[in-house]
Structure formats: structure tokens, C-alpha cells
Protein backbone atom coordinates (compact mmCIF):
# COMPACT_ATOMS: atom_id res chain seq x y z
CA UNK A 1 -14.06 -52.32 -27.12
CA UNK A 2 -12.26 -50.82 -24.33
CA UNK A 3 -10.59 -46.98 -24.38
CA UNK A 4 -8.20 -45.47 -26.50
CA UNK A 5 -4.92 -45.65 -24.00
CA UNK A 6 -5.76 -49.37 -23.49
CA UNK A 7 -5.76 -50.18 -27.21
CA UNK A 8 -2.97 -48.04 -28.00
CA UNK A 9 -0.96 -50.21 -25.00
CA UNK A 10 -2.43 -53.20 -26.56
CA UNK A 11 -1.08 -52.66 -29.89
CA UNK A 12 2.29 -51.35 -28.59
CA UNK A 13 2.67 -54.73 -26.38
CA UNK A 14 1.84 -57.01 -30.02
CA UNK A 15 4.71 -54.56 -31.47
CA UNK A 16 7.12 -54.97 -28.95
CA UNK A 17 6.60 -58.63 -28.33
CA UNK A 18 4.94 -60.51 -31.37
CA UNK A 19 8.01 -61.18 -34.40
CA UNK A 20 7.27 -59.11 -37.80
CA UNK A 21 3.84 -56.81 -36.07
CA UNK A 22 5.42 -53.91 -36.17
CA UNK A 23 5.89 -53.59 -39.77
CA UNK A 24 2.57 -54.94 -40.56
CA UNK A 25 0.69 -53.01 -37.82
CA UNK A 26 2.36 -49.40 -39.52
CA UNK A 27 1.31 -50.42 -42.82
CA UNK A 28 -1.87 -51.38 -41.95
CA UNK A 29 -2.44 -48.02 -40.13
CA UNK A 30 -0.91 -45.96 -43.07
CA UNK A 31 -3.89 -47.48 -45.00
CA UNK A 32 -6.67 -47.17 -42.97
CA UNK A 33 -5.53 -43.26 -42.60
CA UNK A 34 -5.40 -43.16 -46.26
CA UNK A 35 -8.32 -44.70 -46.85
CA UNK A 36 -10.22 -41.86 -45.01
CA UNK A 37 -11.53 -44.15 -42.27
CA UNK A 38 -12.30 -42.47 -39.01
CA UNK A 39 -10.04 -43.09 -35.54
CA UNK A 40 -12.77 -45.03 -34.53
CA UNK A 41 -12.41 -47.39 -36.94
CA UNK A 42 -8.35 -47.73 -36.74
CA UNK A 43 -8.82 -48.31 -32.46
CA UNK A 44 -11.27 -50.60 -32.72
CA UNK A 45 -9.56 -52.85 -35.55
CA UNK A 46 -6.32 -51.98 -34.19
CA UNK A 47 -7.34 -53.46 -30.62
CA UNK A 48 -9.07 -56.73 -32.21
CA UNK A 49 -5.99 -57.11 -34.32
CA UNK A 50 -3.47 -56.80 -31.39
CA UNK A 51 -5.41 -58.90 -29.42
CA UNK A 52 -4.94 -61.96 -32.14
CA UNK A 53 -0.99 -60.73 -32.22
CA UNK A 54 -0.98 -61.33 -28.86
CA UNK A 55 -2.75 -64.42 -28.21
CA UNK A 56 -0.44 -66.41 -31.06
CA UNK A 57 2.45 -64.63 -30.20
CA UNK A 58 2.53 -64.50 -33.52
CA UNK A 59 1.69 -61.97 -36.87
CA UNK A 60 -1.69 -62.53 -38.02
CA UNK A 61 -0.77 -62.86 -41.71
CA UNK A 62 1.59 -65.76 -40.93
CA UNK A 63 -1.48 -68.29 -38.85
CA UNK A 64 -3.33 -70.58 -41.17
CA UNK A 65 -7.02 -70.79 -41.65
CA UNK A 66 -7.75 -73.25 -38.95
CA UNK A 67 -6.08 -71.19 -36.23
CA UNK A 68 -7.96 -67.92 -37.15
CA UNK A 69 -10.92 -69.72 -37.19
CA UNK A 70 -10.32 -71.81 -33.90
CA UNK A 71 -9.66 -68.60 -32.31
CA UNK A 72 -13.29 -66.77 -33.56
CA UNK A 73 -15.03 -69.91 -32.29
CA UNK A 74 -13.69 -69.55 -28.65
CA UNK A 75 -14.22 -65.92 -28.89
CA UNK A 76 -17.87 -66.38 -30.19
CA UNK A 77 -18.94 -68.71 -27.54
CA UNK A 78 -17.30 -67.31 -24.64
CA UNK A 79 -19.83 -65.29 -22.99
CA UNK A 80 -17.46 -62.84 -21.29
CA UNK A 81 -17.23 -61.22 -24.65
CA UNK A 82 -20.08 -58.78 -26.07
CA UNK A 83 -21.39 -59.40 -29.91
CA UNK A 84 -19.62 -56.11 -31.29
CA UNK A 85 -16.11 -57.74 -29.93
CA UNK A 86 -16.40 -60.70 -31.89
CA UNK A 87 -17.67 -58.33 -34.80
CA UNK A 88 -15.16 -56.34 -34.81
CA UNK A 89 -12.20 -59.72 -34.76
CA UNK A 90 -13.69 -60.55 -37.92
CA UNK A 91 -14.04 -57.17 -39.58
CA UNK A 92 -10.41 -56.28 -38.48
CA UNK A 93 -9.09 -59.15 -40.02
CA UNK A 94 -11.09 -59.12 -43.15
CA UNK A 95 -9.20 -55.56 -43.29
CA UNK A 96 -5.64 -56.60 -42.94
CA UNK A 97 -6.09 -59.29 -45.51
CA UNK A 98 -7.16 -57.39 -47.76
CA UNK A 99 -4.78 -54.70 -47.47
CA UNK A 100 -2.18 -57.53 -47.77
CA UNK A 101 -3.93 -58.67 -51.23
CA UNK A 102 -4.70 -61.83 -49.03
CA UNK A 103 -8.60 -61.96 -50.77
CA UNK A 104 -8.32 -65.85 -50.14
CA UNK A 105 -7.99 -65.35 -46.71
CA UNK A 106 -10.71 -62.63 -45.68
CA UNK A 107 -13.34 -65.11 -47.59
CA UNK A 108 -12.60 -67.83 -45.79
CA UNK A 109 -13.47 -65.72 -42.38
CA UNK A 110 -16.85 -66.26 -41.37
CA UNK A 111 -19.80 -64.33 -42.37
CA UNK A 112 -21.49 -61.34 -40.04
CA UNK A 113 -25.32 -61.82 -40.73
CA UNK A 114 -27.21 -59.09 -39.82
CA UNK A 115 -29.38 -58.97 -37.40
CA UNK A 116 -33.21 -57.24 -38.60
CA UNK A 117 -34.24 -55.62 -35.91
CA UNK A 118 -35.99 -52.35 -35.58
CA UNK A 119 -34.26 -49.27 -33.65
CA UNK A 120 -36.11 -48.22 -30.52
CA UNK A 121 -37.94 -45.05 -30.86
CA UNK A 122 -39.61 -42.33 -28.11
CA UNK A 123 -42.91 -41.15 -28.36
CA UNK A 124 -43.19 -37.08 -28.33
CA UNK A 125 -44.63 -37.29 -25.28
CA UNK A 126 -41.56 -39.58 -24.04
CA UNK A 127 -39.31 -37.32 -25.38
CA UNK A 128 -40.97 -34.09 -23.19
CA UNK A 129 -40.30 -36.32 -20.34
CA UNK A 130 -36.87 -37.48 -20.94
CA UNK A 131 -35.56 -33.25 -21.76
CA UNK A 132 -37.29 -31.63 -19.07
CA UNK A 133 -35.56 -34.60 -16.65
CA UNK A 134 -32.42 -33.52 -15.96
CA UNK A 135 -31.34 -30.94 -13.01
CA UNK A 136 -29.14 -29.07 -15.19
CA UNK A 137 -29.79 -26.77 -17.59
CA UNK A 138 -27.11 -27.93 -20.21
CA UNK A 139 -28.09 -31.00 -19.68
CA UNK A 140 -31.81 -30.71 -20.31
CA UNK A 141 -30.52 -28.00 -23.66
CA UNK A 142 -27.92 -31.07 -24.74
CA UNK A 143 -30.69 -33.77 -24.75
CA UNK A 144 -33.27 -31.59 -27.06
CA UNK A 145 -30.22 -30.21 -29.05
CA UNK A 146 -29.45 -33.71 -30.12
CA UNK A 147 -32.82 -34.91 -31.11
CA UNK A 148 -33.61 -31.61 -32.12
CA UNK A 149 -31.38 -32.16 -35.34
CA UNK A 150 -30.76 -35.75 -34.88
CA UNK A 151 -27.32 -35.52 -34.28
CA UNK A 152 -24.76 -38.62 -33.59
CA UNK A 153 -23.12 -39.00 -30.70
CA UNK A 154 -19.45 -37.47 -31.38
CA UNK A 155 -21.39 -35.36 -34.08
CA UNK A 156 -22.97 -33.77 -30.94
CA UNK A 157 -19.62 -33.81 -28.82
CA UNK A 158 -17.11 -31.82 -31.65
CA UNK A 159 -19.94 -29.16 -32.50
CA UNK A 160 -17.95 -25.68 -31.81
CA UNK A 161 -19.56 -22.50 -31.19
CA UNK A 162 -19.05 -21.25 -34.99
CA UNK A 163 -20.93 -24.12 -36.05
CA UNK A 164 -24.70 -22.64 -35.07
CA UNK A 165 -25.76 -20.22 -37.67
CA UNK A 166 -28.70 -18.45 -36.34
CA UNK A 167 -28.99 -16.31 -39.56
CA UNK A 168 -29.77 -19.00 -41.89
CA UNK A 169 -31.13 -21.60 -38.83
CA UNK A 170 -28.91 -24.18 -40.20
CA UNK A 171 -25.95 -26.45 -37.88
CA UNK A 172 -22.83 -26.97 -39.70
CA UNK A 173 -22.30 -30.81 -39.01
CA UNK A 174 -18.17 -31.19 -39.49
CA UNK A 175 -16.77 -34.30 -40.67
CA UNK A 176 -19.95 -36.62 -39.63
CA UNK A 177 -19.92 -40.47 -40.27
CA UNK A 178 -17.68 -40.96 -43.84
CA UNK A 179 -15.93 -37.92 -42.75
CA UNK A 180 -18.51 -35.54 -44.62
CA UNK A 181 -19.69 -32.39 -43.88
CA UNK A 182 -23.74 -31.08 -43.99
CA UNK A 183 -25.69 -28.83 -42.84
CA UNK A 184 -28.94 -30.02 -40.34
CA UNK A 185 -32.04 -27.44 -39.76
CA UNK A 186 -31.73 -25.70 -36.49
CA UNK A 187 -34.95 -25.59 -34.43
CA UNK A 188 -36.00 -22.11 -33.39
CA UNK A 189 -37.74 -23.46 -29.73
CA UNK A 190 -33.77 -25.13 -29.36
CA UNK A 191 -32.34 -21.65 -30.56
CA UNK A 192 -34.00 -20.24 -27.73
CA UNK A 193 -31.98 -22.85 -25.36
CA UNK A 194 -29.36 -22.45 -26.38
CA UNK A 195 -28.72 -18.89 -26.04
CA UNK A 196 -30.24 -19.44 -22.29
CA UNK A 197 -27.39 -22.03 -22.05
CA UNK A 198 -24.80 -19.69 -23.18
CA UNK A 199 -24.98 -16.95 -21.02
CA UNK A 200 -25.39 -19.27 -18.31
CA UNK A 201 -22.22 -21.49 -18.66
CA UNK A 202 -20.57 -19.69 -21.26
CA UNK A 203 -18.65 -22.23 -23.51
CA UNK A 204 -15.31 -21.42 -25.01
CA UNK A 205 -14.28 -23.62 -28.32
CA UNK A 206 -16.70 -26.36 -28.43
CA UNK A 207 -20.70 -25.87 -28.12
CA UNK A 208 -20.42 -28.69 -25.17
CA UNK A 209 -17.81 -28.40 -23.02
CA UNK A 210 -16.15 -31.46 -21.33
CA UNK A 211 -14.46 -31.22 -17.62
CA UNK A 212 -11.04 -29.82 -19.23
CA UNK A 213 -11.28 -26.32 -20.86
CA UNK A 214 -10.99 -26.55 -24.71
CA UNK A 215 -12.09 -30.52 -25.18
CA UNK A 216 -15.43 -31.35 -26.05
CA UNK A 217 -17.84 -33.20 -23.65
CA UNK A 218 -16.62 -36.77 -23.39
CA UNK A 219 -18.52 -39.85 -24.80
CA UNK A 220 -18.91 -41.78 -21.48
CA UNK A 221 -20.01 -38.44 -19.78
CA UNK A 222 -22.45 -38.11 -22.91
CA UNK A 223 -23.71 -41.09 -21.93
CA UNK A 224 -24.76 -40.87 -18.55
CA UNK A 225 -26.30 -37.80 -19.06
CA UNK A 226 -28.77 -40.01 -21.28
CA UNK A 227 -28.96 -42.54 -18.85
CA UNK A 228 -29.14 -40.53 -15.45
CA UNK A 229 -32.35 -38.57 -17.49
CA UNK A 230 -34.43 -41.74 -18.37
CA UNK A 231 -33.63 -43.33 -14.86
CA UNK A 232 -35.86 -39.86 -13.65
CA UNK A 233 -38.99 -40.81 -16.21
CA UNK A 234 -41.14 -43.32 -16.12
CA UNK A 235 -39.73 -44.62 -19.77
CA UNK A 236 -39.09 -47.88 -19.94
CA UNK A 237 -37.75 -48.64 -23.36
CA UNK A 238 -33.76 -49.06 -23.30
CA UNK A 239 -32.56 -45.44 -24.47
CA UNK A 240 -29.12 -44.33 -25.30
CA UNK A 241 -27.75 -41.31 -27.34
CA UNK A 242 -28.98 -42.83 -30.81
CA UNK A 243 -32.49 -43.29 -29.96
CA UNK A 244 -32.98 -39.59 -29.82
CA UNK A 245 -31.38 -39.57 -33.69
CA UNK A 246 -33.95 -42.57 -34.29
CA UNK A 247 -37.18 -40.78 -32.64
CA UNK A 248 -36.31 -37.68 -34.67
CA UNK A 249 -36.06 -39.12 -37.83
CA UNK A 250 -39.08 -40.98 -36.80
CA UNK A 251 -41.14 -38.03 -36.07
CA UNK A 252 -40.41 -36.33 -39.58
CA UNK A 253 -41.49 -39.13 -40.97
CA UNK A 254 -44.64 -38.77 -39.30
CA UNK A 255 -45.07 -35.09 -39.25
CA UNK A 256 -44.96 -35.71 -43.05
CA UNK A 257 -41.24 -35.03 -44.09
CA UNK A 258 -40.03 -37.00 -47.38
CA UNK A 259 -37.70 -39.78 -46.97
CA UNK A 260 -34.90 -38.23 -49.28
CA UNK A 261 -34.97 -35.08 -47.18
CA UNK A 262 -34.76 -37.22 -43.86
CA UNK A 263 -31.52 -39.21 -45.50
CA UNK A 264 -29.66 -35.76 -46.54
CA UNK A 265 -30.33 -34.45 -42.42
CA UNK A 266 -29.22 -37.92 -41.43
CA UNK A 267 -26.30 -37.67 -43.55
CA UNK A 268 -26.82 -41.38 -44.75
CA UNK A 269 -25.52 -42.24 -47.75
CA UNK A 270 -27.88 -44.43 -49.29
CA UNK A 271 -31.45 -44.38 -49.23
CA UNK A 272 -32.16 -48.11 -47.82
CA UNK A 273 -30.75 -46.91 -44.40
CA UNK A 274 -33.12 -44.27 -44.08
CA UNK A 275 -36.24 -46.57 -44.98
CA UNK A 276 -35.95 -48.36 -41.66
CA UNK A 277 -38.00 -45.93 -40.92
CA UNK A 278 -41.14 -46.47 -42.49
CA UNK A 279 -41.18 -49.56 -40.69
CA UNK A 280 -41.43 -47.45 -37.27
CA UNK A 281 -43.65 -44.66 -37.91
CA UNK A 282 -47.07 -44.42 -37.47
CA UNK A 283 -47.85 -42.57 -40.92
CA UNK A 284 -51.39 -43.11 -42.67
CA UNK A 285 -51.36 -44.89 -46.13
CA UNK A 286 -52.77 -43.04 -48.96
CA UNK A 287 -54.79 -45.09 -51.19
CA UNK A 288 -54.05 -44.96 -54.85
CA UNK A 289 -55.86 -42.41 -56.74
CA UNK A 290 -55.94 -40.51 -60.05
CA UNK A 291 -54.17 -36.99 -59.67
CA UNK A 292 -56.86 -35.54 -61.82
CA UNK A 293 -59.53 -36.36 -59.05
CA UNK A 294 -57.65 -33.79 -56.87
CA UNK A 295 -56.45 -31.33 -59.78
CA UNK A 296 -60.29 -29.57 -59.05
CA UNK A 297 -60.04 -29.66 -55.13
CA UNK A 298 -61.64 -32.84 -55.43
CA UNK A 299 -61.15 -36.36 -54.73
């Protein structure tokens, strides 16, 4: 979806240039910021709606059905553009209808179907590989960390020192996904790790430190650091920052962990998400059976 500085250019191009955008672009953004949404959410509809500013030369609120949905068709079948761009067209323009009280509108976009398809998950023995891969120490303490408490990606990035309570053995997760807060179980082996990583590198602010003192550890650089430690394994599955949150959740499962307790450390907020899951692990089904049978110690 491109950076930050490029959508903010984008959308500062549409209001310069496009008639009326301005206006609508601030009150759009005064709603998504008072709707609690995260900055995500604002760049990446703020980008897709620029974009539509830009290629009408025109404010998205004034084209009629047939050129919105002209527009989606080009940008659906051109195959320079990546699924989550088109995604995102529709979503941010379902958004600014609706803001505008323009229902009739953002119903006559086209649906997004979702695609079922099951996350990919590491075996525990894949995992050992993949955190014992990298040269580095913090990088080989970052990897565990995150699956260790299966963490999302800027969930990881923003963690500050403060955050790790050893005392209680708990992580104080900070604005997560829906801008909530929780608190995730800290693993005593990644306790251990982490104090080795501190008095190694010695990180001021944030838990990860990025290139620049006092910023966190950037995404892209988050990324690699997953990517340069498979390339070292002999893994062959396609893994990224979220498969480690997707094997740990997968492994509770396993070791025997209830679902609710796996959705309140996932911080999802509703119970469906987390039963992807059962379609993943490798768990042994309990036939039925009266309770009383095992009341005795027998069954």
C-alpha cells in the first residue's frame, strides 16, 4: 500500500489539485480519528481514496456509480496491482460514503468475499530452527519473544521497557488491534533472553530498538529479520511475522489451552476468530462420555 510519506504526498497532491477534496478529505479524517480507528487504517484508506481523487480529477462523492465501478474493474484485473490494493479501494470508499450518509452508494460497491483459507503454522521443531537462526542475539531473542506471547507485528515493535513485568510474568500489550490494552503471559525460558539481551545492547525507551535512538524497530526491518532467519533453515512453508502469532496460538491449542483463554492472549474480540484454530491443530478428540464414569477415577 506503499509508505506513509508517499500517501501523505498522495493525498496532499488530490488536495491541492482535485476541486472540493480538501474539505471532504479533512472531514473524512476527523472521523476516522474519532471513530478510534488506528493510523493504519486512515493511510491506507486515505491513499486508496487519493488515488480515485486523482485519477478523475475529480471528488469521489461527486462520480456516479458507473465510474466508481469502471474504475474497480480496471483496478481488479490489472495485474500490476496486489489483492489488498483493490481491497482496500473498495473498503475506503465504502467508508467515505458512509460518513457522507451516502448508504446508497457504499451498497452498490462490490462485495469483498472472503477467501477460507487456513493460516500457515510452524511445527515446534520448525520453530527451534527458525530462533536459533539468526547471527544476532536480538534477533534470535526478538523471534522467540514474538511467538513466545504471540504478539502482532507493531504490537511487538511499540513494546517499551516498562511494559515486561517480571514480578507478575505478565507483558503489558498497549493499544493492540481496536486500540485495547491486555496483558499476555510472559515465558520464563524468554525472561531469561531477554535479560541476556539487555545487558548486551542495552535498549533505552522501547524493548526493540530501531536504527534511530528512541523509535521502535521499524516494520520493514521487522520483516527481514523474519525472512533473512527462514532463508538459514531448511523451512519451506512461506513465513512472515504473523505465522509465529499463528503457530503459538496453535501450539496452546495443542498443549491443551482452552479456546476462550487463547482469544483473551490474542486479544480477539470475538470467539469465531480464534476457532480457526481448531481447524490447524493436531488435538485428539475426546469421545463423549458420562462425567460420572470418571467422578470414581474411572472411565
Amino acid at each position: 500500500m506503499g509508505t506513509k510519506k508517499q500517501t501523505e504526498t498522495l493525498i496532499s497532491q488530490a488536495c491541492t489539485t482535485v476541486p472540493g477534496f480538501a474539505t471532504t478529505w479533512k472531514e473524512l479524517e476527523r472521523k476516522i480519528v474519532l471513530d478510534g480507528n488506528s493510523n493504519s487504517t486512515l493511510t491506507a484508506y486515505g491513499r486508496s481514496i487519493a488515488q480515485v481523487a486523482l485519477h478523475f480529477n475529480k471528488d469521489p462523492l461527486l462520480l456516479k456509480d458507473e465510474q466508481v465501478n469502471e474504475y474497480l474493474y480496471q483496478l481488479n484485473r490489472n495485474g500490476k496491482n496486489s489483492e489488498s490494493y483493490y481491497k482496500f479501494a473498495v473498503y475506503g470508499l465504502r467508508y467515505l460514503y458512509r460518513v457522507f450518509g451516502r448508504e446508497d452508494k457504499a451498497i452498490s460497491l462490490p462485495p469483498l468475499r472472503k477467501k477460507s483459507t487456513l493460516p500457515t503454522v510452524l511445527s515446534k521443531e520448525e520453530c527451534r530452527k527458525l530462533f536459533s537462526a539468526p547471527r544476532l542475539l536480538k534477533h534470535r531473542v526478538l523471534l522467540a519473544f514474538i511467538y513466545s506471547a504471540g504478539l502482532r507485528m507493531n504490537e511487538a515493535r511499540t513494546l517499551r521497557i516498562e511494559d515486561i513485568d517480571s514480578d507478575r510474568m505478565q507483558i503489558h500489550v498497549r493499544q493492540g488491534k481496536g486500540r485495547k490494552d491486555r496483558y499476555v503471559v510472559l515465558s520464563n525460558y524468554i525472561l531469561q533472553g531477554l535479560r541476556k539481551y539487555y545487558i548486551s545492547y542495552q535498549p533505552k525507551i522501547y524493548l526493540f530498538n530501531g536504527t534511530k535512538p528512541g523509535e521502535p524497530l521499524g516494520k520493514r526491518s521487522l520483516q527481514w529479520i523474519v525472512s533473512e532467519a527462514a532463508k538459514k533453515t531448511s523451512i519451506r512453508k512461506e513465513v512472515n511475522v504473523h505465522t509465529l502469532r499463528h503457530s503459538f496460538a496453535t501450539h496452546l491449542l495443542e498443549d491443551g489451552v482452552d479456546l476462550y483463554t487463547i482469544k483473551e492472549q490474542l486479544g480477539h474480540e470475538r470467539i469465531e476468530t480464534t476457532l480457526t484454530y481448531l481447524h490447524i491443530a493436531k488435538t485428539t478428540r475426546q469421545l463423549a462420555h458420562s462425567p460420572l464414569d470418571t467422578l470414581y477415577g474411572k472411565k
